[in-house]
Protein backbone atom coordinates (compact mmCIF):
# COMPACT_ATOMS: atom_id res chain seq x y z
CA UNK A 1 -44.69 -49.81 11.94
CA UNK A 2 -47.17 -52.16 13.50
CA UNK A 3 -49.97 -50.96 10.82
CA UNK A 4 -47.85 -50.52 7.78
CA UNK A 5 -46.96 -54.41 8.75
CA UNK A 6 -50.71 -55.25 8.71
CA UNK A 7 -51.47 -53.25 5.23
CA UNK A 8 -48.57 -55.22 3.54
CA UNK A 9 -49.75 -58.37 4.67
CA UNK A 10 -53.04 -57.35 3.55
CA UNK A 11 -52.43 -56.53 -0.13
CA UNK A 12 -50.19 -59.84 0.10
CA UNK A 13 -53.66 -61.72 0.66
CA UNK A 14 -55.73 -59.36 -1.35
CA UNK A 15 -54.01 -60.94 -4.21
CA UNK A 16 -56.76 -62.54 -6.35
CA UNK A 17 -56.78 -66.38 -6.24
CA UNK A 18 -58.35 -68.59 -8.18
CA UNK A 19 -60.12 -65.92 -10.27
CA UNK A 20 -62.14 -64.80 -7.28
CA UNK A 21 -61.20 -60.94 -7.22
CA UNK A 22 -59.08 -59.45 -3.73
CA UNK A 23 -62.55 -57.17 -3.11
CA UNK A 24 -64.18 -60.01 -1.96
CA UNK A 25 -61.66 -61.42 0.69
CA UNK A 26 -60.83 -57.79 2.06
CA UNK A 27 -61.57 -56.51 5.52
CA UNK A 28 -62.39 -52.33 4.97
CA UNK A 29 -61.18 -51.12 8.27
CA UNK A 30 -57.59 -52.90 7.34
CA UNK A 31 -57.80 -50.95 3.81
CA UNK A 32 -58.59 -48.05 6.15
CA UNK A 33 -56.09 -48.18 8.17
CA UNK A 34 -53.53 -49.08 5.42
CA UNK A 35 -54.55 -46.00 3.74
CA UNK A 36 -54.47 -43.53 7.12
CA UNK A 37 -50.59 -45.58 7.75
CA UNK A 38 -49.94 -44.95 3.99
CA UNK A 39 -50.98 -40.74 4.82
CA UNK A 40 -49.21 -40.38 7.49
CA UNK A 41 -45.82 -42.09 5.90
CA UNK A 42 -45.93 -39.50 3.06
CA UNK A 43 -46.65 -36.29 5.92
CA UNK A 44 -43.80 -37.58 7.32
CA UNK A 45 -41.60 -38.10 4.79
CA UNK A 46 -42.73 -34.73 3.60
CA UNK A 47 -41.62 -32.93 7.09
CA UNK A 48 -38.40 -34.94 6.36
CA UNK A 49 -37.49 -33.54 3.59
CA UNK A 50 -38.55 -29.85 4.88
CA UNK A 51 -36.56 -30.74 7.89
CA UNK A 52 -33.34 -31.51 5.49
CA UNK A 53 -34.11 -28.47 3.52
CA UNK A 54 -34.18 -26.06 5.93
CA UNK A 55 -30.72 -27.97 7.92
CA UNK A 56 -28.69 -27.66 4.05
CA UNK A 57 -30.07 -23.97 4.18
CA UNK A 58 -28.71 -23.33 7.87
CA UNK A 59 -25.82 -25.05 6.64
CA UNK A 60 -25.30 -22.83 3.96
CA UNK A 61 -25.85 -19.65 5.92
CA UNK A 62 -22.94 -21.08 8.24
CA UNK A 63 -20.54 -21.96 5.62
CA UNK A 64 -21.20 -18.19 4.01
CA UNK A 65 -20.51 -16.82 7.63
CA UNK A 66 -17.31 -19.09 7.38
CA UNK A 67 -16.14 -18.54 4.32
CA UNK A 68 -16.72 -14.68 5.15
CA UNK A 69 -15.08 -14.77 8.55
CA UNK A 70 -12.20 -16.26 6.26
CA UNK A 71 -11.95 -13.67 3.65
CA UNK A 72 -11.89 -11.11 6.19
CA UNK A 73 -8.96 -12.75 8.02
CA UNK A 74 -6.91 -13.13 5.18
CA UNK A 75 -7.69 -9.50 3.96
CA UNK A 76 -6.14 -8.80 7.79
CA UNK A 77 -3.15 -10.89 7.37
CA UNK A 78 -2.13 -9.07 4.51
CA UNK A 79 -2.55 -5.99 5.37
CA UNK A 80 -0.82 -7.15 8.48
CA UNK A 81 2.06 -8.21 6.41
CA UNK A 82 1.92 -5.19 4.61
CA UNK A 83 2.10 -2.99 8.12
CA UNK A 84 5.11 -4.97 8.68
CA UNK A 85 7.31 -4.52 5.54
CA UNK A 86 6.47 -0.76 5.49
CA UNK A 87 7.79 -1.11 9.04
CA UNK A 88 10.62 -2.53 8.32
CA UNK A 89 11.42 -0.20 5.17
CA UNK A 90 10.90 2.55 7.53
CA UNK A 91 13.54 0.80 10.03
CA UNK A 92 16.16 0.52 6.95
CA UNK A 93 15.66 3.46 5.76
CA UNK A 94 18.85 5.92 5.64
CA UNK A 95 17.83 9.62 6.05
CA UNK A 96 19.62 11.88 3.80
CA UNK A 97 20.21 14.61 6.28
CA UNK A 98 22.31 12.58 8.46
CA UNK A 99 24.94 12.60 5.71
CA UNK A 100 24.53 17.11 5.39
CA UNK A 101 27.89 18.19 7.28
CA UNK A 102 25.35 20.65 9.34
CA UNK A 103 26.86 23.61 11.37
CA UNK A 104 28.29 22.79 14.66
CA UNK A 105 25.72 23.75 17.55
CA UNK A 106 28.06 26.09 19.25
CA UNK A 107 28.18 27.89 15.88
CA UNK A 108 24.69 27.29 15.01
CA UNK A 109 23.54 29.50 18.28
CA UNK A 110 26.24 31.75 17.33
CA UNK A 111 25.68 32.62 14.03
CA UNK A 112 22.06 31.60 13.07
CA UNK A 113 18.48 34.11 13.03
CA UNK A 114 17.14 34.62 16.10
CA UNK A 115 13.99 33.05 15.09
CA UNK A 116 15.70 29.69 14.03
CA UNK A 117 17.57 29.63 17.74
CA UNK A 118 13.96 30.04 19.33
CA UNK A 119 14.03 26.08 20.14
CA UNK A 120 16.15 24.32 21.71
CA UNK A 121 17.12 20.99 21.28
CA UNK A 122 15.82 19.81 25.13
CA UNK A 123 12.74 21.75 24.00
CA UNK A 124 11.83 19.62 20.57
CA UNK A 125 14.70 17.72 19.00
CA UNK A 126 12.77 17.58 15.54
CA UNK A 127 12.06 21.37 15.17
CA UNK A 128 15.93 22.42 16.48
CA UNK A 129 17.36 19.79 13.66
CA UNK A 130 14.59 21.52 11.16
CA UNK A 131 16.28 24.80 12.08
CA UNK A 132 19.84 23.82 11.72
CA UNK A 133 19.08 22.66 8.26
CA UNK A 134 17.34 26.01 7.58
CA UNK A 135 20.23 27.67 8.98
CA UNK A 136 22.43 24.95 6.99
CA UNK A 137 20.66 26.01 3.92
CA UNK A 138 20.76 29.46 4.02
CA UNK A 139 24.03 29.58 4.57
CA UNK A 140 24.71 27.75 1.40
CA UNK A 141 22.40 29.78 -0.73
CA UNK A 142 24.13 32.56 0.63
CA UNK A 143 27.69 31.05 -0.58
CA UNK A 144 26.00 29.92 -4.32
CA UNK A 145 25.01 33.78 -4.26
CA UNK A 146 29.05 34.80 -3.66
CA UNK A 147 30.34 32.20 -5.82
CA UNK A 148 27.95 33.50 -8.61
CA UNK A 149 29.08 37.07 -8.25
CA UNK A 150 32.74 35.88 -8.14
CA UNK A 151 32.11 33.98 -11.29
CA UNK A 152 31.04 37.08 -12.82
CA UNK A 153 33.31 39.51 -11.58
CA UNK A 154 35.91 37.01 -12.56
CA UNK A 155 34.00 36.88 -16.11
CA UNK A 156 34.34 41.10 -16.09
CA UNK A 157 38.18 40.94 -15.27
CA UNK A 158 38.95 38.19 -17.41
CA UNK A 159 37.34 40.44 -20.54
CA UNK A 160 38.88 43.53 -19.03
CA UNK A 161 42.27 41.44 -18.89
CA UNK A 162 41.63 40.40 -22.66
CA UNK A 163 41.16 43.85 -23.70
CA UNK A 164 44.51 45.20 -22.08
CA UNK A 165 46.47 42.09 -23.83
CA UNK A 166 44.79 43.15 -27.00
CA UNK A 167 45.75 46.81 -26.46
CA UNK A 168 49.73 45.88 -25.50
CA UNK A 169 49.95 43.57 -28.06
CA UNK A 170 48.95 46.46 -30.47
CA UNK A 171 51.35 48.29 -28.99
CA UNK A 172 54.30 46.06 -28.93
CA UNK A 173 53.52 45.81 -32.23
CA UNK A 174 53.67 49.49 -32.67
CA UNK A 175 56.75 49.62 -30.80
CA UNK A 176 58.65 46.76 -32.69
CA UNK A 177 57.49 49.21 -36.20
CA UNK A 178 59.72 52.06 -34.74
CA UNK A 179 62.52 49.98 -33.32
CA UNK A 180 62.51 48.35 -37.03
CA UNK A 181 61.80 52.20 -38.71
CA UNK A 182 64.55 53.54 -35.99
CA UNK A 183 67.55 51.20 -36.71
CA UNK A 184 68.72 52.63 -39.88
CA UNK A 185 68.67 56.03 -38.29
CA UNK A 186 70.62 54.87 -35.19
CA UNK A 187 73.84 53.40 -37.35
């Protein structure tokens, strides 16, 4: 600071006067000096500056790791919040089997395939309610199966029944031609 003083103060005097030039009045080892002061003000200034670069690009790297560290915390709350409502469907949710009028147990090991009365419900709870609904729906498959053939045995004696109407009704008719054909001969 000392010699930067001292150069100032220097080109202050080395101001020509009187038209006799600044050369003439100057001292060279204060030029010298003013010049090496001058140097090492610009190196510094230069380091500065590198020094403030190289901060702002630290800086930068940090607020990228931030900004980052961020984005991956939001992308976890949401799938956080995400976790939770497909919970919480999964807790409302109303299971459509629970409304299937299923086969008592006592008749369910009565009546079902030995292979669906392998498990037991002490044994695995899921797989003995996956049986009962097997059993469940065999049995009805086998009832749709007896209700068909009803319907169509019903169909057969229905057509049967129309074709014995058909066949009295021809022969009522018949029968009311004689009684009509028959009445003058029975006066």
């Amino acid at each position: 600071r000392q010699v930067v003083d001292e150069a100032l103060e220097l080109k202050r005097v080395n101001l020509p006067i009187d038209g006799q030039p600044a050369s003439s009045r100057c001292k060279p080892e204060g030029l010298v000096a003013g010049s090496l002061a001058l140097l090492q003000l610009r190196e510094t200034n230069r380091r500065m500056w590198e020094l403030v670069a190289k901060y702002k690009e630290r800086t930068s790297r940090a607020n990228a790791d931030v900004d980052a560290s961020e984005l991956k915390l939001q992308n976890m709350q949401y799938e956080r919040n995400h976790f939770v409502r497909e919970i919480r469907q999964c807790r409302d949710f109303k299971r459509a089997d629970l409304e299937i009028d299923l086969a008592s147990e006592e008749e369910f090991s009565r009546d079902a395939p030995a292979e669906l009365r392998s498990v037991t419900q002490t044994q695995d709870a899921h797989q003995f309610h996956l049986n009962r609904l097997e059993f469940e729906l065999q049995q009805r498959l086998a009832l749709c199966k007896a209700k068909q053939r009803r319907l169509e045995e019903r169909a057969l004696l229905a057509q049967e029944l129309d074709t014995h109407r058909a066949a009295a009704d021809g022969q009522l008719a018949k029968l009311h031609t004689s009684i009509t054909l028959s009445a003058p001969l029975q006066s």
